[in-house]
PDB file of N, CA and C in Angstrom:
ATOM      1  N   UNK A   1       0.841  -1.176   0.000  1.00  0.00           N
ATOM      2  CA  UNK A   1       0.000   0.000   0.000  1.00  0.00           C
ATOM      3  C   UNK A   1       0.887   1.240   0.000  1.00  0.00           C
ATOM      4  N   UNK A   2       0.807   1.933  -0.628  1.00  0.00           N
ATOM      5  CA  UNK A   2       1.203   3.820  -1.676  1.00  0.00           C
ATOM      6  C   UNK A   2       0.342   4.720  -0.280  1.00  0.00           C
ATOM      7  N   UNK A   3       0.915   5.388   0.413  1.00  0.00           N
ATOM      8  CA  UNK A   3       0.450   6.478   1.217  1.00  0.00           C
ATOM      9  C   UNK A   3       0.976   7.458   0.965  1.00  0.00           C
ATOM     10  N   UNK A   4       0.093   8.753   0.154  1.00  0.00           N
ATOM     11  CA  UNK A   4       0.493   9.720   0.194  1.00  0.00           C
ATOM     12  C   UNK A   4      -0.434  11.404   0.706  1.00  0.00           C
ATOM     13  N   UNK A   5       0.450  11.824   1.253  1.00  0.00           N
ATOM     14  CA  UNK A   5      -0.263  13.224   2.021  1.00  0.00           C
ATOM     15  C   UNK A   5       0.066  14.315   1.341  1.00  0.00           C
ATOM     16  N   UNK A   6      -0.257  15.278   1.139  1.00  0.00           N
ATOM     17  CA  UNK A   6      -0.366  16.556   0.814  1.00  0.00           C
ATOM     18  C   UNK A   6      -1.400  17.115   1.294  1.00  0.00           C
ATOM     19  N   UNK A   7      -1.170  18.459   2.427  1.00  0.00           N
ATOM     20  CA  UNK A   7      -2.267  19.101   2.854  1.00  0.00           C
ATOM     21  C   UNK A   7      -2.843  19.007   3.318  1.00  0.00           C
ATOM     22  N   UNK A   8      -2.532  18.101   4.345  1.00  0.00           N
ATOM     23  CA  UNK A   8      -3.142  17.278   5.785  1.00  0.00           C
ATOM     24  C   UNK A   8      -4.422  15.804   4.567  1.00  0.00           C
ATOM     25  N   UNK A   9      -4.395  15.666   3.345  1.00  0.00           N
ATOM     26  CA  UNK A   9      -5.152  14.853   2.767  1.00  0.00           C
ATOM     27  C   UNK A   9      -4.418  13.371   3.027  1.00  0.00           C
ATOM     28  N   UNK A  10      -4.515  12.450   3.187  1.00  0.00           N
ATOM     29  CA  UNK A  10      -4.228  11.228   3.050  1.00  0.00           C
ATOM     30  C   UNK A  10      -4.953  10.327   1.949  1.00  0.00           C
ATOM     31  N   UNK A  11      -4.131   9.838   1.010  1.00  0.00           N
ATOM     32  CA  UNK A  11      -4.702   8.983  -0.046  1.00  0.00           C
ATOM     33  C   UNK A  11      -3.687   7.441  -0.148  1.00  0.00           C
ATOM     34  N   UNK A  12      -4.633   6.407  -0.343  1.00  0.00           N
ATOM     35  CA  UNK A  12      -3.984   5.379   0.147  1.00  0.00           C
ATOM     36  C   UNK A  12      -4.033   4.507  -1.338  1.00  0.00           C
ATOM     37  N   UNK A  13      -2.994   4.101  -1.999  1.00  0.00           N
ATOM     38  CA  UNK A  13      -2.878   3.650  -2.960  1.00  0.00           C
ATOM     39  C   UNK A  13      -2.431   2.376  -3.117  1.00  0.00           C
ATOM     40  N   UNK A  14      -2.969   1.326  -4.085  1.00  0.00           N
ATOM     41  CA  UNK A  14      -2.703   0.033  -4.182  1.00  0.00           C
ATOM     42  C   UNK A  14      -1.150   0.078  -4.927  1.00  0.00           C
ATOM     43  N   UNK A  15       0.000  -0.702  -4.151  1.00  0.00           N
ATOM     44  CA  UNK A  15       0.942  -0.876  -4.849  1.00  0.00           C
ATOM     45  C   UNK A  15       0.856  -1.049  -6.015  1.00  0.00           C
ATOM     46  N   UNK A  16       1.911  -0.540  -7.210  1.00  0.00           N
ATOM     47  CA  UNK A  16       1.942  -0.900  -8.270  1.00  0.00           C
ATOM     48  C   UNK A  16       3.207  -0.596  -9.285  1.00  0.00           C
ATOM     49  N   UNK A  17       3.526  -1.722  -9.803  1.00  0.00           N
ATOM     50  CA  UNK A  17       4.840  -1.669 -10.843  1.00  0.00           C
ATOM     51  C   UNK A  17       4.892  -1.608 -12.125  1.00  0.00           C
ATOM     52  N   UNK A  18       6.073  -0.904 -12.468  1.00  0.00           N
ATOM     53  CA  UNK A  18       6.025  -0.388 -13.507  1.00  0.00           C
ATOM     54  C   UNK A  18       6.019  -1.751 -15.155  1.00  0.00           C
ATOM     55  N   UNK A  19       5.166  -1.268 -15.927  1.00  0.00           N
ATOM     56  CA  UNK A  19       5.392  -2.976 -16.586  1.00  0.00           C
ATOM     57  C   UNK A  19       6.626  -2.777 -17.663  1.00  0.00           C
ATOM     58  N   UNK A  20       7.204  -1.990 -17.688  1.00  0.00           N
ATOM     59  CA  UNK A  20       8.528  -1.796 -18.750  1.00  0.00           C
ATOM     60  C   UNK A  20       9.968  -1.897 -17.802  1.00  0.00           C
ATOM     61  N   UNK A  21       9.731  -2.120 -16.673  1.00  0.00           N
ATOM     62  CA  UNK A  21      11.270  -1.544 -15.802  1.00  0.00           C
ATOM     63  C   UNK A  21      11.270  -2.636 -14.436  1.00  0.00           C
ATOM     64  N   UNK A  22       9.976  -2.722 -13.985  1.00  0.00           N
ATOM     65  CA  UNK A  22       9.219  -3.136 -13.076  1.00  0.00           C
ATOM     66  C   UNK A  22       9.455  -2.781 -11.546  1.00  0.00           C
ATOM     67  N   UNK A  23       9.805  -1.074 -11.454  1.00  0.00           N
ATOM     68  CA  UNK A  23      10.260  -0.477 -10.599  1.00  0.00           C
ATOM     69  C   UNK A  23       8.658   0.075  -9.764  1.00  0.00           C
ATOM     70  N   UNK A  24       8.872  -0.038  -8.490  1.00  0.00           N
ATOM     71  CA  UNK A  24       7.371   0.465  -7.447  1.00  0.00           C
ATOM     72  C   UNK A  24       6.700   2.009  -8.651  1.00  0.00           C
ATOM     73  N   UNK A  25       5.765   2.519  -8.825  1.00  0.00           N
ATOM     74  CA  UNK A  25       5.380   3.602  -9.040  1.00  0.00           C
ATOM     75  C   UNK A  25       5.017   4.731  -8.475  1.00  0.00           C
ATOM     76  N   UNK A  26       5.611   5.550  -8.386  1.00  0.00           N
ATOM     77  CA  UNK A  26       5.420   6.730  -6.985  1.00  0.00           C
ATOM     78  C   UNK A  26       3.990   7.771  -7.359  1.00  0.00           C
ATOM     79  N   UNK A  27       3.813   7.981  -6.035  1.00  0.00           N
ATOM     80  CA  UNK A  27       2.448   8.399  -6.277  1.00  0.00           C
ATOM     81  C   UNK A  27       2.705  10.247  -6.400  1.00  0.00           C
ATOM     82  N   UNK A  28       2.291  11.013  -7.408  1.00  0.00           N
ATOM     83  CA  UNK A  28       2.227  12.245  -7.584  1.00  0.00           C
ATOM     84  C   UNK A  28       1.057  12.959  -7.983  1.00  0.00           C
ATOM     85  N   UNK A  29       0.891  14.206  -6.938  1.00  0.00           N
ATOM     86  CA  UNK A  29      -0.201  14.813  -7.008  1.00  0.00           C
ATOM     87  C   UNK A  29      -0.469  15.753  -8.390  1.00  0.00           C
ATOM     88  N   UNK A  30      -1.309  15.797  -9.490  1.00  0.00           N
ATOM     89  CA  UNK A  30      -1.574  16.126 -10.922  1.00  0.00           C
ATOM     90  C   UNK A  30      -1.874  17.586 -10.803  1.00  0.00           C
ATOM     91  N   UNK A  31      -1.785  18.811 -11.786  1.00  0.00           N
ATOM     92  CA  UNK A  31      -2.110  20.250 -10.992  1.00  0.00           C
ATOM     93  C   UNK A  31      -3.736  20.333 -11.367  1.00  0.00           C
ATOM     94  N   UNK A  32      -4.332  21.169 -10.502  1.00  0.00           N
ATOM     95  CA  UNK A  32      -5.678  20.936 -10.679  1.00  0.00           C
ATOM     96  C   UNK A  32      -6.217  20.719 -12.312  1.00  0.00           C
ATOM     97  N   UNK A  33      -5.835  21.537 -12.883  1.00  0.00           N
ATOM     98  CA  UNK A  33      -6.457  21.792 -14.577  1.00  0.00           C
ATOM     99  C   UNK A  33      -5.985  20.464 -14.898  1.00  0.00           C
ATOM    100  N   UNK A  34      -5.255  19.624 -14.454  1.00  0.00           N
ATOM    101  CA  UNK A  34      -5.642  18.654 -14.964  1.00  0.00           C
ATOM    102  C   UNK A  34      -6.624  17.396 -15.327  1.00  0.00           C
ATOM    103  N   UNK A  35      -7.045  18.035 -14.141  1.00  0.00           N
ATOM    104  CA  UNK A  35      -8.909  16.776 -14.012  1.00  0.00           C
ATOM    105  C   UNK A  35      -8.442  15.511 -13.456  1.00  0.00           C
ATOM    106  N   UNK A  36      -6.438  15.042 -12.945  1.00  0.00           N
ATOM    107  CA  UNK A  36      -6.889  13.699 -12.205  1.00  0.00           C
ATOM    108  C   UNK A  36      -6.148  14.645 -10.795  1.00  0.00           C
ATOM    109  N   UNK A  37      -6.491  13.450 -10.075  1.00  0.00           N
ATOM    110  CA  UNK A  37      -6.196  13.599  -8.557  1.00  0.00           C
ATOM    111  C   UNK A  37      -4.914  13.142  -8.168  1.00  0.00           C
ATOM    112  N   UNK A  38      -4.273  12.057  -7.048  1.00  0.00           N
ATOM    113  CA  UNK A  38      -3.192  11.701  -7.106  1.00  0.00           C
ATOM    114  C   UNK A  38      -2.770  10.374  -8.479  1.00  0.00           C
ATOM    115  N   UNK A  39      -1.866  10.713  -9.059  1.00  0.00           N
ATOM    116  CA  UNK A  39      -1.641   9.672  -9.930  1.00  0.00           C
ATOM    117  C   UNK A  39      -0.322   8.744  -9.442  1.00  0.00           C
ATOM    118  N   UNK A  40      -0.470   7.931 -10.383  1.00  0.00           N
ATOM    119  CA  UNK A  40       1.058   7.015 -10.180  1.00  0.00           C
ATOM    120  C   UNK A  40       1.641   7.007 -11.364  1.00  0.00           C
ATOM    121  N   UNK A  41       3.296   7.563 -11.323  1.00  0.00           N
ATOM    122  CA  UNK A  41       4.080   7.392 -11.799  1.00  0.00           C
ATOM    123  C   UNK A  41       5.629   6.809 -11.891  1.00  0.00           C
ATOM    124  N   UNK A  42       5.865   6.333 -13.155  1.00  0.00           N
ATOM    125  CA  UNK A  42       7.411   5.488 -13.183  1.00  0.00           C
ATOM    126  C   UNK A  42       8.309   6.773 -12.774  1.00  0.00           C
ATOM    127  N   UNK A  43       9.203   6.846 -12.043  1.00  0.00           N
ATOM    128  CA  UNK A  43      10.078   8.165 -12.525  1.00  0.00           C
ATOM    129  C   UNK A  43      11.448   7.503 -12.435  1.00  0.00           C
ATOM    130  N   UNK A  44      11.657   6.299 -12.723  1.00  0.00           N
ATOM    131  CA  UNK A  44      12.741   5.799 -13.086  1.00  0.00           C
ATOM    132  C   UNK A  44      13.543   6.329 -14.629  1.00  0.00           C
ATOM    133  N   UNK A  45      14.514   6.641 -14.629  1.00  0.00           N
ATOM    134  CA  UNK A  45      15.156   7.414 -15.488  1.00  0.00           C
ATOM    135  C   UNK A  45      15.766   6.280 -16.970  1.00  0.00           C
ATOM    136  N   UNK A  46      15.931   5.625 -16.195  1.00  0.00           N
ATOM    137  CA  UNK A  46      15.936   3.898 -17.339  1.00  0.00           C
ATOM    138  C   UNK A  46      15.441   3.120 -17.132  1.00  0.00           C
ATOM    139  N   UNK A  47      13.966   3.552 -17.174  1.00  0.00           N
ATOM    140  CA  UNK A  47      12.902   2.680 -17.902  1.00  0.00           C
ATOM    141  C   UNK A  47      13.166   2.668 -19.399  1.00  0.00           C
ATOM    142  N   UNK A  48      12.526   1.282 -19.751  1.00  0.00           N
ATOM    143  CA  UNK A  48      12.594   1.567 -21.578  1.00  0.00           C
ATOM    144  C   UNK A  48      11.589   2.195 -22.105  1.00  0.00           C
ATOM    145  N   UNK A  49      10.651   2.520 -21.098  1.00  0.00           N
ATOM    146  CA  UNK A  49       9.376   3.629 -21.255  1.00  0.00           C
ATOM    147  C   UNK A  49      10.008   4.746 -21.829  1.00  0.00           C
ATOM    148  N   UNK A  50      10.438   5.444 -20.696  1.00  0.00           N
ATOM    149  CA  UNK A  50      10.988   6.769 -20.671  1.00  0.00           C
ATOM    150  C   UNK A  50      12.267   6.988 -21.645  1.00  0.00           C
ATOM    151  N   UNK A  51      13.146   6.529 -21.757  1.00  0.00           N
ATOM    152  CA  UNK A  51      13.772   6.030 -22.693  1.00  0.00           C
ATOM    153  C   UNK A  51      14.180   6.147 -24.132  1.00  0.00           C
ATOM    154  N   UNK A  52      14.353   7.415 -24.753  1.00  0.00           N
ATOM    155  CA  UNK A  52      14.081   7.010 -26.300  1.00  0.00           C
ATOM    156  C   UNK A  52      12.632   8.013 -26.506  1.00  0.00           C
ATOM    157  N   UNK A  53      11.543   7.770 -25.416  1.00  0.00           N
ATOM    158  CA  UNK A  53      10.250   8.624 -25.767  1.00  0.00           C
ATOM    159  C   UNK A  53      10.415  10.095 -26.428  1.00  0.00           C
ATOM    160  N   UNK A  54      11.769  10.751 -26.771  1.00  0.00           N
ATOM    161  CA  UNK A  54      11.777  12.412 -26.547  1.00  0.00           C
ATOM    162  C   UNK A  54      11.347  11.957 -28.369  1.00  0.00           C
ATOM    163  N   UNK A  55      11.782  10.663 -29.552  1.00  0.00           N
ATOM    164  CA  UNK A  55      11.819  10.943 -30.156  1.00  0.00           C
ATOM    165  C   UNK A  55      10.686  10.279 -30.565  1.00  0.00           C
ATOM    166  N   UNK A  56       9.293   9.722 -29.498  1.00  0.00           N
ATOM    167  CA  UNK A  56       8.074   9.078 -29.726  1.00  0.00           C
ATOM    168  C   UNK A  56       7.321  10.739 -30.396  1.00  0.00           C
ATOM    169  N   UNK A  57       7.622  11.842 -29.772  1.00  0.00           N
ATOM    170  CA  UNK A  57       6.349  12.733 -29.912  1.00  0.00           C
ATOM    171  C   UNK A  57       7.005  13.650 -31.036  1.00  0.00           C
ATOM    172  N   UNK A  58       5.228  13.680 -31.783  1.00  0.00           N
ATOM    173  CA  UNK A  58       5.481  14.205 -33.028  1.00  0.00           C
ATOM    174  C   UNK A  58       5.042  15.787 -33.120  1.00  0.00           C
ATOM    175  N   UNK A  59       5.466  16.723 -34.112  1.00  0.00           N
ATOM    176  CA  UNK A  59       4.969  17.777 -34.174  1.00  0.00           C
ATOM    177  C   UNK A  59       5.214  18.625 -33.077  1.00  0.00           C
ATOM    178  N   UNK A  60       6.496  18.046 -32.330  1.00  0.00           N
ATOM    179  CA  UNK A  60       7.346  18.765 -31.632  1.00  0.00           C
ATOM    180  C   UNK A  60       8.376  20.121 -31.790  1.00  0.00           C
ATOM    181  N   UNK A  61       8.781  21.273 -31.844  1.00  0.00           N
ATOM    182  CA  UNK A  61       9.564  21.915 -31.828  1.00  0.00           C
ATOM    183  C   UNK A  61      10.943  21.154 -31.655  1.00  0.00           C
ATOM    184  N   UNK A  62      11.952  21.561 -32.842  1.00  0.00           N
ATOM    185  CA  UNK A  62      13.608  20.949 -33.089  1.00  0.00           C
ATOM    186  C   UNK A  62      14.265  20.424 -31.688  1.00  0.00           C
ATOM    187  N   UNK A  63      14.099  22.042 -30.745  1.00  0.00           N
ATOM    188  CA  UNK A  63      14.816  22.385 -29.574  1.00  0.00           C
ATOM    189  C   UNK A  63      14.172  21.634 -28.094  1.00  0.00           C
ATOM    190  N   UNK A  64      12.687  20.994 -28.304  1.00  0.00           N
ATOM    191  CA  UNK A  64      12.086  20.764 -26.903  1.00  0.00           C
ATOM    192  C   UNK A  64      12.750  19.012 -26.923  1.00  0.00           C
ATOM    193  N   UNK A  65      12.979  19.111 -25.526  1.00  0.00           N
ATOM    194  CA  UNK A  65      13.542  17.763 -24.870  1.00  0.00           C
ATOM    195  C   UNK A  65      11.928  17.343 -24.161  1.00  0.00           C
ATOM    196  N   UNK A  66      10.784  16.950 -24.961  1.00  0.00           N
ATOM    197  CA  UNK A  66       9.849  16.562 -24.001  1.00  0.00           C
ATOM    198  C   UNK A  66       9.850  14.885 -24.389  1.00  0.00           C
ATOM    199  N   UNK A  67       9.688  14.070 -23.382  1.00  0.00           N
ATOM    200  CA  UNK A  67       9.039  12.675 -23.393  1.00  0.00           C
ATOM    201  C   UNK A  67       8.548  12.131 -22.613  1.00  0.00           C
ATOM    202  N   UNK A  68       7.952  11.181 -22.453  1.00  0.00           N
ATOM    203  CA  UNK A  68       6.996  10.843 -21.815  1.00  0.00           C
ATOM    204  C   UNK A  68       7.288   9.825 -20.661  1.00  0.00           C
ATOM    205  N   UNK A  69       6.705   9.647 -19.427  1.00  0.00           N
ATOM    206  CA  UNK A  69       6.940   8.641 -18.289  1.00  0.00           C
ATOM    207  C   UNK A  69       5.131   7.727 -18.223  1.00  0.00           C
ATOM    208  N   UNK A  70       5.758   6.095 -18.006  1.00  0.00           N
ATOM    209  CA  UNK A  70       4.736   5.772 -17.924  1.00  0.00           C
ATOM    210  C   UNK A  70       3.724   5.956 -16.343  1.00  0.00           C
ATOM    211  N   UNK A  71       2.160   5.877 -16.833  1.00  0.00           N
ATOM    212  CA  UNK A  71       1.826   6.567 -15.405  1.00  0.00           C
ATOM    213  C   UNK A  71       0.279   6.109 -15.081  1.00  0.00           C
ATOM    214  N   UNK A  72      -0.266   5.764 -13.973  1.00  0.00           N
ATOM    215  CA  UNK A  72      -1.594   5.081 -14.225  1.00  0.00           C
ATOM    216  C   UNK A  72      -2.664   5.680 -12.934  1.00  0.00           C
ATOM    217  N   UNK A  73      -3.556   5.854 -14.093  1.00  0.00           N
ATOM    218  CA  UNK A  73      -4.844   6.674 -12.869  1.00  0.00           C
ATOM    219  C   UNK A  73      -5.491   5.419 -12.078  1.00  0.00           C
ATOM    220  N   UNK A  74      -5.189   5.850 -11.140  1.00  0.00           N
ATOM    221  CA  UNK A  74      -6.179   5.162 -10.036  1.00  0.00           C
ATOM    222  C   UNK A  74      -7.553   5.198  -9.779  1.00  0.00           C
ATOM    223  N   UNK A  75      -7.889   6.445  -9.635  1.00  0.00           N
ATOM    224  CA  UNK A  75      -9.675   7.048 -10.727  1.00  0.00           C
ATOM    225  C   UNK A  75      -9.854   6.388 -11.383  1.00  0.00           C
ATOM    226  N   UNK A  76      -9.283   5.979 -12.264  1.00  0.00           N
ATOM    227  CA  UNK A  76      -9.738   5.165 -13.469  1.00  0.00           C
ATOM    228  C   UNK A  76      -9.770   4.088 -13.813  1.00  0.00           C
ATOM    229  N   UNK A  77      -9.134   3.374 -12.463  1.00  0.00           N
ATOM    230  CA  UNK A  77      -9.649   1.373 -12.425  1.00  0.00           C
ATOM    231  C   UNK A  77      -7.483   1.519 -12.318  1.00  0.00           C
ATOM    232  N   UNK A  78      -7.007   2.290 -12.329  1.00  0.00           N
ATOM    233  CA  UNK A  78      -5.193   2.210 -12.752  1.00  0.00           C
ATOM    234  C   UNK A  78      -5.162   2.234 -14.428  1.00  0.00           C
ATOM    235  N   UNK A  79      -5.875   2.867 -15.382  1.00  0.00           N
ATOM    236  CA  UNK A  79      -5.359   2.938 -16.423  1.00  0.00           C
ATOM    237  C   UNK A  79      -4.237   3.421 -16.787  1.00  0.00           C
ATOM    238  N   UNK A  80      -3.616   2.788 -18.044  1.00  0.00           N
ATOM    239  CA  UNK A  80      -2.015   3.395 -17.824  1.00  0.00           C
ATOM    240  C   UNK A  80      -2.188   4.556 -18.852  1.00  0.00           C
ATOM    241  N   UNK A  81      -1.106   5.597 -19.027  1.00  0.00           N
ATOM    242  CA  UNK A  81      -1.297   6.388 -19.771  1.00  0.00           C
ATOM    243  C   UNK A  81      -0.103   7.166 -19.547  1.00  0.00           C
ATOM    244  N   UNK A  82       0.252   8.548 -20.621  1.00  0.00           N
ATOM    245  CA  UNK A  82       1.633   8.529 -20.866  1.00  0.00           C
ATOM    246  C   UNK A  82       1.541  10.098 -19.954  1.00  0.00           C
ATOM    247  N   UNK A  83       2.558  10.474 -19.544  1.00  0.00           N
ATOM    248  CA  UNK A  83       2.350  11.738 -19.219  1.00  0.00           C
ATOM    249  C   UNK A  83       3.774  12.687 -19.642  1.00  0.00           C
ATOM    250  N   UNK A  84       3.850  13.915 -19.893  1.00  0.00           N
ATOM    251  CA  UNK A  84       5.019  14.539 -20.659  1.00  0.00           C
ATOM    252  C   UNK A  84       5.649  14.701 -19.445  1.00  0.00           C
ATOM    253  N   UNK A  85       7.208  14.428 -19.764  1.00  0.00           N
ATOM    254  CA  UNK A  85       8.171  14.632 -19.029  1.00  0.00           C
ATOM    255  C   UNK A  85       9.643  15.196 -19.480  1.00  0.00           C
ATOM    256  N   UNK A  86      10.492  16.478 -19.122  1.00  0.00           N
ATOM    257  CA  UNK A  86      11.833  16.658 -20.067  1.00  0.00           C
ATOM    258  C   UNK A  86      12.513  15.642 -19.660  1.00  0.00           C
ATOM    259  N   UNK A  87      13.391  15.015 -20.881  1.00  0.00           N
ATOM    260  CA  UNK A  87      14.157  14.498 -21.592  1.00  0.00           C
ATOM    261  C   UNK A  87      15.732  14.894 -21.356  1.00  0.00           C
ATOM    262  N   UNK A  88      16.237  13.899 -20.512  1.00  0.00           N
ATOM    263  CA  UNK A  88      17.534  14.871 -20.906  1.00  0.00           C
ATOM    264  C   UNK A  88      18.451  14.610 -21.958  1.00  0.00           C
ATOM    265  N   UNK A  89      19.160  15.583 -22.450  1.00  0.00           N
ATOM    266  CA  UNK A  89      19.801  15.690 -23.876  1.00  0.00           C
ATOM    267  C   UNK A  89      21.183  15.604 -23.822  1.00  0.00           C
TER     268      UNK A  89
END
C-alpha cells in the first residue's frame, strides 16, 4: 500500500509496478487543470518507457527535450497512460 499526504489529505494507494522496468510507481499529485487527482508514476530514469520517448512525440519543436513517463490513474480502475516529461539531452 502507496500512502500519500499533501495538505493534511491522506490517499492510500494500491501498490503498483512499472510494466517496462518493473520499478514500485510513486504516487504524484496532478495540478488541478488537470482533471486527475493523485496519480502514479514510473520516474525511473531507465525505464525503456521513458527512454528514447523524446523521439516518440510528433509535431514537436527541433529544440524541446519533451518525453513521456509511464503513469496510471487510479480514478480510473489504474489505467495506464503517458504523461510529458523533459528528456535529458
Amino acid at each position: 500500500m502507496v500512502i500519500h499526504e499533501y495538505a493534511g489529505i491522506i490517499t492510500e494507494l494500491d501498490d503498483r509496478n512499472c510494466p517496462h522496468c518493473g520499478k514500485q510507481l510513486e504516487p504524484w499529485l496532478a495540478p488541478p487543470e488537470s482533471g486527475w487527482n493523485v496519480i502514479l508514476v514510473c520516474n525511473n530514469n531507465s525505464c525503456t518507457f521513458y527512454i528514447g520517448s523524446e523521439e516518440d512525440i510528433a509535431h514537436k519543436r527541433e529544440d524541446s527535450h519533451l518525453g513521456c513517463r509511464y503513469a496510471e490513474d487510479p480514478d480510473n480502475k489504474y489505467k495506464p497512460m503517458n504523461v510529458l516529461a523533459v528528456c535529458p539531452h
